[in-house]
C-alpha atoms as a PDB file:
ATOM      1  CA  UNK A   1      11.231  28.040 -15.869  1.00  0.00           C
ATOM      2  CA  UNK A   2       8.818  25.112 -15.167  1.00  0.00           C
ATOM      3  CA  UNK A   3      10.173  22.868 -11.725  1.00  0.00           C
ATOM      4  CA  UNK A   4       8.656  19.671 -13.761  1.00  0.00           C
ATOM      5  CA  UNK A   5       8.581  18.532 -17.069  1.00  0.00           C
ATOM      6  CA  UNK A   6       5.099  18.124 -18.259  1.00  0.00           C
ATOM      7  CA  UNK A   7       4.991  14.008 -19.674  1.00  0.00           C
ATOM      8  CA  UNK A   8       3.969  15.035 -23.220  1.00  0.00           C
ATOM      9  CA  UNK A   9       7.426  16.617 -24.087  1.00  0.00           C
ATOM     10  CA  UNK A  10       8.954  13.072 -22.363  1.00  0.00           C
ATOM     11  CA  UNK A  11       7.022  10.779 -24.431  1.00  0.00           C
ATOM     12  CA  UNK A  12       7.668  13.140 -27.509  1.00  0.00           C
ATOM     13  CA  UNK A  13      11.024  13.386 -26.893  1.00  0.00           C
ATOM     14  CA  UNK A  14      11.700   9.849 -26.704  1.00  0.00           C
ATOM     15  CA  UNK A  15       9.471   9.155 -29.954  1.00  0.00           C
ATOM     16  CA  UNK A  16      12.333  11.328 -31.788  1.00  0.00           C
ATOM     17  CA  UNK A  17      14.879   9.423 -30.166  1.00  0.00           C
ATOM     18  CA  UNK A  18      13.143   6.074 -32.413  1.00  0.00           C
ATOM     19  CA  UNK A  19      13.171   7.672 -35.290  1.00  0.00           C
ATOM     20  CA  UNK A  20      16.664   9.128 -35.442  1.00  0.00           C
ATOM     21  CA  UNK A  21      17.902   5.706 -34.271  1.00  0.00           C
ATOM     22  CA  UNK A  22      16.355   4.090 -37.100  1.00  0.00           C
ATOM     23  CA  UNK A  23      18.233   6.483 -39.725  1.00  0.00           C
ATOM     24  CA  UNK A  24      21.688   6.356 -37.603  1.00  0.00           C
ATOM     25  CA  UNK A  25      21.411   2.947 -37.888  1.00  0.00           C
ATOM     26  CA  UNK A  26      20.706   2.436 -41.418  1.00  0.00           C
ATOM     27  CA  UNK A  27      23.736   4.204 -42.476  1.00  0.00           C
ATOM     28  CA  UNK A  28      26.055   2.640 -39.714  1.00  0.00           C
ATOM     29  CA  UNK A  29      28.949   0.714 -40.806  1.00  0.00           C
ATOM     30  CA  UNK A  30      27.695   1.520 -44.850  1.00  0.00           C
ATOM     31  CA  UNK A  31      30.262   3.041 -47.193  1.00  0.00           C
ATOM     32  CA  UNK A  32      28.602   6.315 -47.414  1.00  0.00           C
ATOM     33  CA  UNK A  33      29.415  10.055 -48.914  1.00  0.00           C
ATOM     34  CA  UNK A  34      31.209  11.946 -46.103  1.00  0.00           C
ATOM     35  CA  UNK A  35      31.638  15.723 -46.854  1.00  0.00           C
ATOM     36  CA  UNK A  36      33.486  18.623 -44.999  1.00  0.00           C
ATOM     37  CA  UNK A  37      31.514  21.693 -43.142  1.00  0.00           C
ATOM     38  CA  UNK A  38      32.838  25.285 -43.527  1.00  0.00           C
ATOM     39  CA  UNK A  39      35.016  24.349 -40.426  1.00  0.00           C
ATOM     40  CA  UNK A  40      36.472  21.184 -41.562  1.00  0.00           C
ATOM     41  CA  UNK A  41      34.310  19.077 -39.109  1.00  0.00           C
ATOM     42  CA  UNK A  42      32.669  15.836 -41.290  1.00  0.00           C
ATOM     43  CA  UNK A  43      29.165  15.435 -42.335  1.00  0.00           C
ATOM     44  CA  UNK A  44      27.442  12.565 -43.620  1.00  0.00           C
ATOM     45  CA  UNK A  45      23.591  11.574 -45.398  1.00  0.00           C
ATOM     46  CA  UNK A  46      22.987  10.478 -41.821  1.00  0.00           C
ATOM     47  CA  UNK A  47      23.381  13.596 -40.173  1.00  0.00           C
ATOM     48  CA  UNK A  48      21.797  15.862 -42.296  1.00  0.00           C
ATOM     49  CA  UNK A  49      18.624  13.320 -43.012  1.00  0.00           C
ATOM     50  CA  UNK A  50      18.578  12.494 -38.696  1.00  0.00           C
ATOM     51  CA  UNK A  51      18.028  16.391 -38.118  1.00  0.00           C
ATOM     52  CA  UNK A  52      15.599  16.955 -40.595  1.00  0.00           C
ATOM     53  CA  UNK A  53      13.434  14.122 -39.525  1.00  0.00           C
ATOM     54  CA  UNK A  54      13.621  15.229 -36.033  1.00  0.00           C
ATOM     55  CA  UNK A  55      13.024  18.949 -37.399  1.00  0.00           C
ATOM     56  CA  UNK A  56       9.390  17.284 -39.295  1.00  0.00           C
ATOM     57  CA  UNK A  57       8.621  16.042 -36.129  1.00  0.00           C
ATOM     58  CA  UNK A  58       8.964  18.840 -34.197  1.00  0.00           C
ATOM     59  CA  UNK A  59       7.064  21.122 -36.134  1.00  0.00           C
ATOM     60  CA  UNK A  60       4.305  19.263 -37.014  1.00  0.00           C
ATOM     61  CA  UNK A  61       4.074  18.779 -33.342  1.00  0.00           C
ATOM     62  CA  UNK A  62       4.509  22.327 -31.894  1.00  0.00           C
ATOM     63  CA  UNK A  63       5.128  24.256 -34.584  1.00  0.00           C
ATOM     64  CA  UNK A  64       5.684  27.806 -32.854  1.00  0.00           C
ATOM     65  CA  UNK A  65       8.807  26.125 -30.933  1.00  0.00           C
ATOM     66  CA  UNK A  66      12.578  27.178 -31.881  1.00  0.00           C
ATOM     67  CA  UNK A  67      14.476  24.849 -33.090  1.00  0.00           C
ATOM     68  CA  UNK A  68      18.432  24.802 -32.644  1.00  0.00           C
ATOM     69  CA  UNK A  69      20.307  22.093 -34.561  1.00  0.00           C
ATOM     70  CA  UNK A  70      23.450  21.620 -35.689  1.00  0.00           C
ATOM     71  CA  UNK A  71      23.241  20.970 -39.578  1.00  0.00           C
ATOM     72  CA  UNK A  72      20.449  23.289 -41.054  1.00  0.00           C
ATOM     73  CA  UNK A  73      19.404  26.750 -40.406  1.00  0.00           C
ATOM     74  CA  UNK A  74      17.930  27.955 -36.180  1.00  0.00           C
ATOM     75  CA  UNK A  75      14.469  28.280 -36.416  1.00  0.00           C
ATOM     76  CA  UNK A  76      13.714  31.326 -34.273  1.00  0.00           C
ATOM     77  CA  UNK A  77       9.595  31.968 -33.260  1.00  0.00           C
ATOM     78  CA  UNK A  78      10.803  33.782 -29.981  1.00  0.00           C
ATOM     79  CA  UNK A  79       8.929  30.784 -28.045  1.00  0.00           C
ATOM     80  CA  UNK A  80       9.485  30.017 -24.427  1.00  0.00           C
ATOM     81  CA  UNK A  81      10.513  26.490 -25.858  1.00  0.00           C
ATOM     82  CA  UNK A  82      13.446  25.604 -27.558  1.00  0.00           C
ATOM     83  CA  UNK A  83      14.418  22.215 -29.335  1.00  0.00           C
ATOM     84  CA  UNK A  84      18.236  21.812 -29.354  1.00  0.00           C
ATOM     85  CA  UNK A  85      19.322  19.109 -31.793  1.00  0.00           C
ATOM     86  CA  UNK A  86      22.568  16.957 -32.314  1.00  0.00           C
ATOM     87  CA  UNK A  87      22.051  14.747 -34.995  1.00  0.00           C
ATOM     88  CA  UNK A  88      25.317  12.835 -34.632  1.00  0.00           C
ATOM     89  CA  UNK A  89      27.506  13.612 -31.985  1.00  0.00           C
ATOM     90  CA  UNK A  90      30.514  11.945 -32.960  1.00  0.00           C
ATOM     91  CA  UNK A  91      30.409  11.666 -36.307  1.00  0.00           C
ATOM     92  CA  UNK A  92      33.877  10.965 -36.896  1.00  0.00           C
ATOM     93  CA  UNK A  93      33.605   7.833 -34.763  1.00  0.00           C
ATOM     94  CA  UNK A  94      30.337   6.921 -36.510  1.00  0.00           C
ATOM     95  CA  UNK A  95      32.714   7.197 -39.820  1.00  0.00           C
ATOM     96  CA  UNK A  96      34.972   4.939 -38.420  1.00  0.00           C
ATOM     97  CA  UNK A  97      32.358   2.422 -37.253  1.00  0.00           C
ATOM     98  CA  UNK A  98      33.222   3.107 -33.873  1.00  0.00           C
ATOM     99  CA  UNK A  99      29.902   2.590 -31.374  1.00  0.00           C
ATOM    100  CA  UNK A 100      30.258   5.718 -29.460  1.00  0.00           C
ATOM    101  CA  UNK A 101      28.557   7.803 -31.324  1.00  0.00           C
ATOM    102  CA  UNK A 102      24.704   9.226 -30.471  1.00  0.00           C
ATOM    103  CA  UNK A 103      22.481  11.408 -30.715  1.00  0.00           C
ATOM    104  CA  UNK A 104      21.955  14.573 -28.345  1.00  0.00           C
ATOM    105  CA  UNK A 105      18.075  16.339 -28.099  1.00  0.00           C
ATOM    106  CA  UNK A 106      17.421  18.886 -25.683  1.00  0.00           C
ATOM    107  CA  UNK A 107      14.123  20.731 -24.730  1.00  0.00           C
ATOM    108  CA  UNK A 108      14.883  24.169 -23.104  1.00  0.00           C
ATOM    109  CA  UNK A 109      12.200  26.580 -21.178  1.00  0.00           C
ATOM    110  CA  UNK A 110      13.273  30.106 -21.305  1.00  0.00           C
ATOM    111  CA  UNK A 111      16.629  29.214 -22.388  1.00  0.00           C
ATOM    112  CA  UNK A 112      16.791  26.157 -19.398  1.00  0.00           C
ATOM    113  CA  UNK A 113      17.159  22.501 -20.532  1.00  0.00           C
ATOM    114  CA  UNK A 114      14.379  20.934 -18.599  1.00  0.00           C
ATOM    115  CA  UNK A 115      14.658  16.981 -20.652  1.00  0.00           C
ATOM    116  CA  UNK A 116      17.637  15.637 -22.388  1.00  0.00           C
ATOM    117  CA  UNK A 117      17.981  12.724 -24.032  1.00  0.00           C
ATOM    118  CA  UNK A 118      21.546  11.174 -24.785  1.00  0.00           C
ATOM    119  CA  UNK A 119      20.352   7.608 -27.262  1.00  0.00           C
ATOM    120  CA  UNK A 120      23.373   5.725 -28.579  1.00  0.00           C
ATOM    121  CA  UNK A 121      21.579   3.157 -30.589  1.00  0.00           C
ATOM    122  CA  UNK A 122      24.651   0.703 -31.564  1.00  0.00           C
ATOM    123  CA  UNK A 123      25.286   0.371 -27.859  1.00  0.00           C
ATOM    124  CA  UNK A 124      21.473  -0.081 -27.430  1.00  0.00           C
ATOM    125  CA  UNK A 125      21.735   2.522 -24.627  1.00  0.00           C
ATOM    126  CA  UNK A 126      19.173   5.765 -23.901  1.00  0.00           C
ATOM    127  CA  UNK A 127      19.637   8.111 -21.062  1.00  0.00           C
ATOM    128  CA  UNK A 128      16.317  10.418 -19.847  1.00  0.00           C
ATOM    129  CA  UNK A 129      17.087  13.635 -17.739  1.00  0.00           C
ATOM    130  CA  UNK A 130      14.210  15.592 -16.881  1.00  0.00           C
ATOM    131  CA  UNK A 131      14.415  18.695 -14.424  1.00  0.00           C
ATOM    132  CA  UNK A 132      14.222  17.551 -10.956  1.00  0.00           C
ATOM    133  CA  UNK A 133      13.446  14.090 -11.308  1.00  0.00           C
ATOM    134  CA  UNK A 134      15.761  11.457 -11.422  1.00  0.00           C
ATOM    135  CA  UNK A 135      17.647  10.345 -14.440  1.00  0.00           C
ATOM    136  CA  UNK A 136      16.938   6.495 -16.464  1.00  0.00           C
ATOM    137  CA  UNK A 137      18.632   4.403 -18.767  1.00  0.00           C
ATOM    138  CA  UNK A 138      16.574   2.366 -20.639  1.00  0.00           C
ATOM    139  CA  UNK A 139      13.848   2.904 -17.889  1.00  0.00           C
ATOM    140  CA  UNK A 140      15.739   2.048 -14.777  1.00  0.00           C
ATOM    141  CA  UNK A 141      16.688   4.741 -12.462  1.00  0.00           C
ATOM    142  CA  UNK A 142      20.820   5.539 -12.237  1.00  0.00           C
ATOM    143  CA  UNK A 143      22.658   6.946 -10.253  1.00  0.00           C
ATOM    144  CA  UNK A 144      26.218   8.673  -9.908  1.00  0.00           C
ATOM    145  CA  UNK A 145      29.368   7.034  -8.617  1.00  0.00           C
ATOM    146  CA  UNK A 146      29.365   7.495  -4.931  1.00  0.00           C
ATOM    147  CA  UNK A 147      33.607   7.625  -5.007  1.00  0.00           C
ATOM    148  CA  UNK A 148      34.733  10.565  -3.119  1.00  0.00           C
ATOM    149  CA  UNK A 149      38.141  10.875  -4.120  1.00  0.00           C
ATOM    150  CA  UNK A 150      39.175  12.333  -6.729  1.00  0.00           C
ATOM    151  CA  UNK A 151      42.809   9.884  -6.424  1.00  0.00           C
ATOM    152  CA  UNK A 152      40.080   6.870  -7.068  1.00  0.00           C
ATOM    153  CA  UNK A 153      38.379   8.365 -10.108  1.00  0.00           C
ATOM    154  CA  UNK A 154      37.892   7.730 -13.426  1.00  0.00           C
ATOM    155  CA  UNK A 155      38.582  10.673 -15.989  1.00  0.00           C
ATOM    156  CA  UNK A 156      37.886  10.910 -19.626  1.00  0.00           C
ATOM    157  CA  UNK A 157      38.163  13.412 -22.235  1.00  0.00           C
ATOM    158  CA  UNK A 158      38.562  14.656 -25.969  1.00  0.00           C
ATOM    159  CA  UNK A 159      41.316  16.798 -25.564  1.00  0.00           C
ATOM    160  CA  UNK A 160      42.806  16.443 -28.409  1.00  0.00           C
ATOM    161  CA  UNK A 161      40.574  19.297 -29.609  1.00  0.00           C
ATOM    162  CA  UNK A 162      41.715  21.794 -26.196  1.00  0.00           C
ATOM    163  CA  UNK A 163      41.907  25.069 -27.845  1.00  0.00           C
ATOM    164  CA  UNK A 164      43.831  26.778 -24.836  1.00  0.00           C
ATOM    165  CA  UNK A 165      47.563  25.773 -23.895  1.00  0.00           C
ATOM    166  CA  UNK A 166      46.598  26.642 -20.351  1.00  0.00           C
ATOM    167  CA  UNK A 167      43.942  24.315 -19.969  1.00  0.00           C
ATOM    168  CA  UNK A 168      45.504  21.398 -21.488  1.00  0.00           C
ATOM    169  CA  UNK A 169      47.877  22.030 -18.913  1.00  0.00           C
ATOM    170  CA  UNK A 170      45.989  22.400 -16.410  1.00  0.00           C
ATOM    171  CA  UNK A 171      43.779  18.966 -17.222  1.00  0.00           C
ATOM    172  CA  UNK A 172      47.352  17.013 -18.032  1.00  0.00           C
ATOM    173  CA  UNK A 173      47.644  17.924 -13.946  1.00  0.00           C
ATOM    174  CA  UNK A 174      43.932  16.590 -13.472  1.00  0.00           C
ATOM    175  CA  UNK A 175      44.605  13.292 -14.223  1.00  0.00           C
ATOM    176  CA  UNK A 176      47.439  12.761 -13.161  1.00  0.00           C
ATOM    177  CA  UNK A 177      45.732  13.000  -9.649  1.00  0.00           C
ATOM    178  CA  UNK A 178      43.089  10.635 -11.007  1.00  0.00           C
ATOM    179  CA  UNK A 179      43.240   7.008 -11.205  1.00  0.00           C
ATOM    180  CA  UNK A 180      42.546   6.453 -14.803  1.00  0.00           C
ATOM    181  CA  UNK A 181      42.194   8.541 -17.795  1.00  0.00           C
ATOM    182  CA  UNK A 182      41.081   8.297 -21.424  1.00  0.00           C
ATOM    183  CA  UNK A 183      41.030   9.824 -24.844  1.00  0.00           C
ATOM    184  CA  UNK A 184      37.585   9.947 -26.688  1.00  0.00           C
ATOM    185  CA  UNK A 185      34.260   8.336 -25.972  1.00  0.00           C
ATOM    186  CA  UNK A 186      32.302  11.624 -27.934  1.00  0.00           C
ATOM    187  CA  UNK A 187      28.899  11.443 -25.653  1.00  0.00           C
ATOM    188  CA  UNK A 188      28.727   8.007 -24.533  1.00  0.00           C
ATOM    189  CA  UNK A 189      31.032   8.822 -21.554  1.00  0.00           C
ATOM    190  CA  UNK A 190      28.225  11.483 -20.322  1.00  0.00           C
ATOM    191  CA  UNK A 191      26.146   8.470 -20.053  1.00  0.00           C
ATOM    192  CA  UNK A 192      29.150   6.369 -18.358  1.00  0.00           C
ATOM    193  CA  UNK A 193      29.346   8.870 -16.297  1.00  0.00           C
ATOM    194  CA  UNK A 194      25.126   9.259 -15.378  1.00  0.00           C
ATOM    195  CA  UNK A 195      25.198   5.851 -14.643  1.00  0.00           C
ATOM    196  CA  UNK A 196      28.201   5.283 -12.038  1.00  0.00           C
ATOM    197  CA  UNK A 197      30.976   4.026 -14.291  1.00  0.00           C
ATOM    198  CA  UNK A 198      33.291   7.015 -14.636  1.00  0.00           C
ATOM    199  CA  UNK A 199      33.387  10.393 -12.330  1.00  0.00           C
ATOM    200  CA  UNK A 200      34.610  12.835 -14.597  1.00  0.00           C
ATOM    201  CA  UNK A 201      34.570  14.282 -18.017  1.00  0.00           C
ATOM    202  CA  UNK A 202      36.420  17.490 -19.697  1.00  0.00           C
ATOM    203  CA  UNK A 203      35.877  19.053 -22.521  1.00  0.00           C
ATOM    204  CA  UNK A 204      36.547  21.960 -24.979  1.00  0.00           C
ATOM    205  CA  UNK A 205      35.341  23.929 -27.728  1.00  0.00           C
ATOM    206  CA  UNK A 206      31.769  22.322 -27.731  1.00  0.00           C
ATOM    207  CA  UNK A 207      28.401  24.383 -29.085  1.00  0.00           C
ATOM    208  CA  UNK A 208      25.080  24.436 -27.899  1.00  0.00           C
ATOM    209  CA  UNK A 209      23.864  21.191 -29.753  1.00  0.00           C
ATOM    210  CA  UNK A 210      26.850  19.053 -27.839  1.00  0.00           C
ATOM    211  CA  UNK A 211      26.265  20.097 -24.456  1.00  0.00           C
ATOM    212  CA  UNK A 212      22.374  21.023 -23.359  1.00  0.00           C
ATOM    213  CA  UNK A 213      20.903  17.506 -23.613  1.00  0.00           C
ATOM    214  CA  UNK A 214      23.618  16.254 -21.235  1.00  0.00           C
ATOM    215  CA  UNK A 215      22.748  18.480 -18.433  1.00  0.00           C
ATOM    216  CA  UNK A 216      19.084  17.485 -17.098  1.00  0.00           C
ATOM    217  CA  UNK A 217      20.516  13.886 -17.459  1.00  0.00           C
ATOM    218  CA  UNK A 218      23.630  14.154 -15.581  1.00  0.00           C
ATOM    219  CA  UNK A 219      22.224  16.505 -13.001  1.00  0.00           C
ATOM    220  CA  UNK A 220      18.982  14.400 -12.664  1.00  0.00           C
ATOM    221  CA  UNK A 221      21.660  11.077 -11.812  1.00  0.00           C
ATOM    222  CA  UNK A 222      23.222  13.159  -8.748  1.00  0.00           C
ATOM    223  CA  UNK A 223      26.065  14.915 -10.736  1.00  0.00           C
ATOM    224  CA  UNK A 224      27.160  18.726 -11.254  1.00  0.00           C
ATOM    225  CA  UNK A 225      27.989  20.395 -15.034  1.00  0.00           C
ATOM    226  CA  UNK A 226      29.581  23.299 -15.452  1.00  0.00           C
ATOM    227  CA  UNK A 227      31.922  25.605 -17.732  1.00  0.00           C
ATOM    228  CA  UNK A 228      35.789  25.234 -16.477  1.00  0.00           C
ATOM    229  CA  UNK A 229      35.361  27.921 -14.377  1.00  0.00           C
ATOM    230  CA  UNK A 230      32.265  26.163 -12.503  1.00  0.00           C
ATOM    231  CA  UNK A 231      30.095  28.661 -13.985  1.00  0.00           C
ATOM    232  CA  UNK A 232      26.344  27.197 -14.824  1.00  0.00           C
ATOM    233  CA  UNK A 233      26.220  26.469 -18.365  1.00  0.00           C
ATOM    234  CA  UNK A 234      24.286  28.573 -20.891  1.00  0.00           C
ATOM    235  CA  UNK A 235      23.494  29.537 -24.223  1.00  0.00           C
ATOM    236  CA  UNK A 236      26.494  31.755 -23.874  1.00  0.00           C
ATOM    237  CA  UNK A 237      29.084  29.633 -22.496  1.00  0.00           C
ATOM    238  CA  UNK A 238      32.584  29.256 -23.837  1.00  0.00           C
ATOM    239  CA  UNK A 239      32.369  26.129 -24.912  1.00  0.00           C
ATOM    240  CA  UNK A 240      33.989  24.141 -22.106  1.00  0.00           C
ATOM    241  CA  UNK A 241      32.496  21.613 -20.051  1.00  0.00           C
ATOM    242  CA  UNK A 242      33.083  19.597 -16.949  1.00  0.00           C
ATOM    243  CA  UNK A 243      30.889  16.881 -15.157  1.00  0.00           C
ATOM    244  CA  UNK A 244      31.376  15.423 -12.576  1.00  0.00           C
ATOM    245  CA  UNK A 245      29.958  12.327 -10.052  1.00  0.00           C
ATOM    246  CA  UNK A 246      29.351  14.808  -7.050  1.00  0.00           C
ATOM    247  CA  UNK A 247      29.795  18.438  -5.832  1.00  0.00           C
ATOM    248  CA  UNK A 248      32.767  17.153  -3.624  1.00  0.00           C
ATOM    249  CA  UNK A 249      34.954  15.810  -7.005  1.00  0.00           C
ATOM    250  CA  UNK A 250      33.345  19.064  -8.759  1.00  0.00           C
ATOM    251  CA  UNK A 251      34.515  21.354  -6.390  1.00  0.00           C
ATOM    252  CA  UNK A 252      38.008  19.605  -6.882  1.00  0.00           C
ATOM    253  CA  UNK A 253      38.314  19.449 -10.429  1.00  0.00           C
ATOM    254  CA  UNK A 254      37.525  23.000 -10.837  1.00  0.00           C
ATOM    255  CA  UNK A 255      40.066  24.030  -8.274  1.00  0.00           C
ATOM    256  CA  UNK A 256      42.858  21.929 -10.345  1.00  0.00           C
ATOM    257  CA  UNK A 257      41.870  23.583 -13.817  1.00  0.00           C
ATOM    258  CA  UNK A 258      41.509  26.614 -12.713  1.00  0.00           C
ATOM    259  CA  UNK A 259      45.159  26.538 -10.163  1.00  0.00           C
END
């Protein structure tokens, strides 16, 4: 795994960022075909034309890299570098109009995200994690909320998609030790939270393409990611995610879900 991100992957990566913003965009708010996926999730023009822009790019650019996206087919060269893609992530809010949509890119070494990039273009908001630097949004430095206790924080979630009983449960206890809580925000409250407006966020049944681009950026603002457990995440992991401000809330929050 490389300890720095070399600057032609940041530059890159934030060149694919313009691009996809210019195609979300275009479509935003338009009355547009909206079709179902195998597993009933929604798919629009948008998505599928966002990837396979960023796809062009990429392998035009470095084209022995894998590529991992959401809409079209992996592209496996057994590289050390891996391109994770999330065209839309939230594309039932960009249906709606709602502005909380963006889009997720990731750049892995041996299977570790070392740059993420979370851009949510109708909020005219882009968050830069690289591997142990500090995160940006829209080129200032951020930083995580410095709140300590967990009766003080700010929780959000989507939980209306919790696949377990159990951990429903066990979040509906969460936040009721929190200060605030909220439904929905898809990955705009990863960059709430990267930038010191919220401490904590839950999740279930993610994939790959929704969680590895929020990891360099969170961790790079001061905060911790994990499965529910408060296992590191992977390739692998079981589709649950929490974040968190600081290792004192994280250490909290995973005691709660997991009690």
């Amino acid at each position: 795994m490389l300890n720095k991100c070399p600057n032609e992957f940041v530059i890159f990566i934030d060149q694919l960022a313009d691009h996809s913003e210019k195609i979300t965009m275009e479509y935003f708010r338009k009355n547009i075909e909206i079709d179902a996926k195998s597993d009933d999730t929604p798919v629009t023009i948008a998505d599928r034309n966002c990837e396979m822009k960023i796809r062009d790019l990429i392998t035009n650019k470095y084209p022995d890299h894998n590529i991992l996206g959401e809409e079209f087919e992996n592209k496996n060269l057994n590289s050390e570098f891996t391109w994770v893609i999330d065209p839309i992530d939230g594309t039932r809010s960009y249906i709606a109009g709602h502005k909380d949509f963006g889009t997720l890119i990731a750049l892995l070494h041996n299977n570790i995200p070392i740059l993420g990039i979370i851009n949510c273009p109708a909020h005219n908001e882009r968050w830069l994690g690289k591997i142990n630097e500090k995160s940006s949004m829209n080129g200032e430095v951020i930083r995580t909320s410095k709140n300590d206790k967990l009766e003080d924080c700010y929780a959000f979630t989507s939980g209306l998609y919790f696949e377990d009983d159990n951990f429903k449960k066990v979040y509906d206890r969460l936040i009721k030790k929190t200060k605030y809580h909220r439904f929905g925000g898809d990955c705009y409250m990863y960059g709430m939270l990267a930038s010191g407006l919220i401490e904590i966020v839950v999740e279930d049944t993610l994939k790959v393409h929704d969680y590895m681009a929020l990891i360099p950026v969170i961790e790079g603002a001061g905060g911790c990611v994990s499965d529910r457990f408060g296992k590191k995440i992977n390739l692998e992991s079981d589709g649950s995610i929490v974040a968190s401000s600081s290792k004192i809330i994280h250490k909290e929050v995973i005691q709660i879900l997991n009690s």
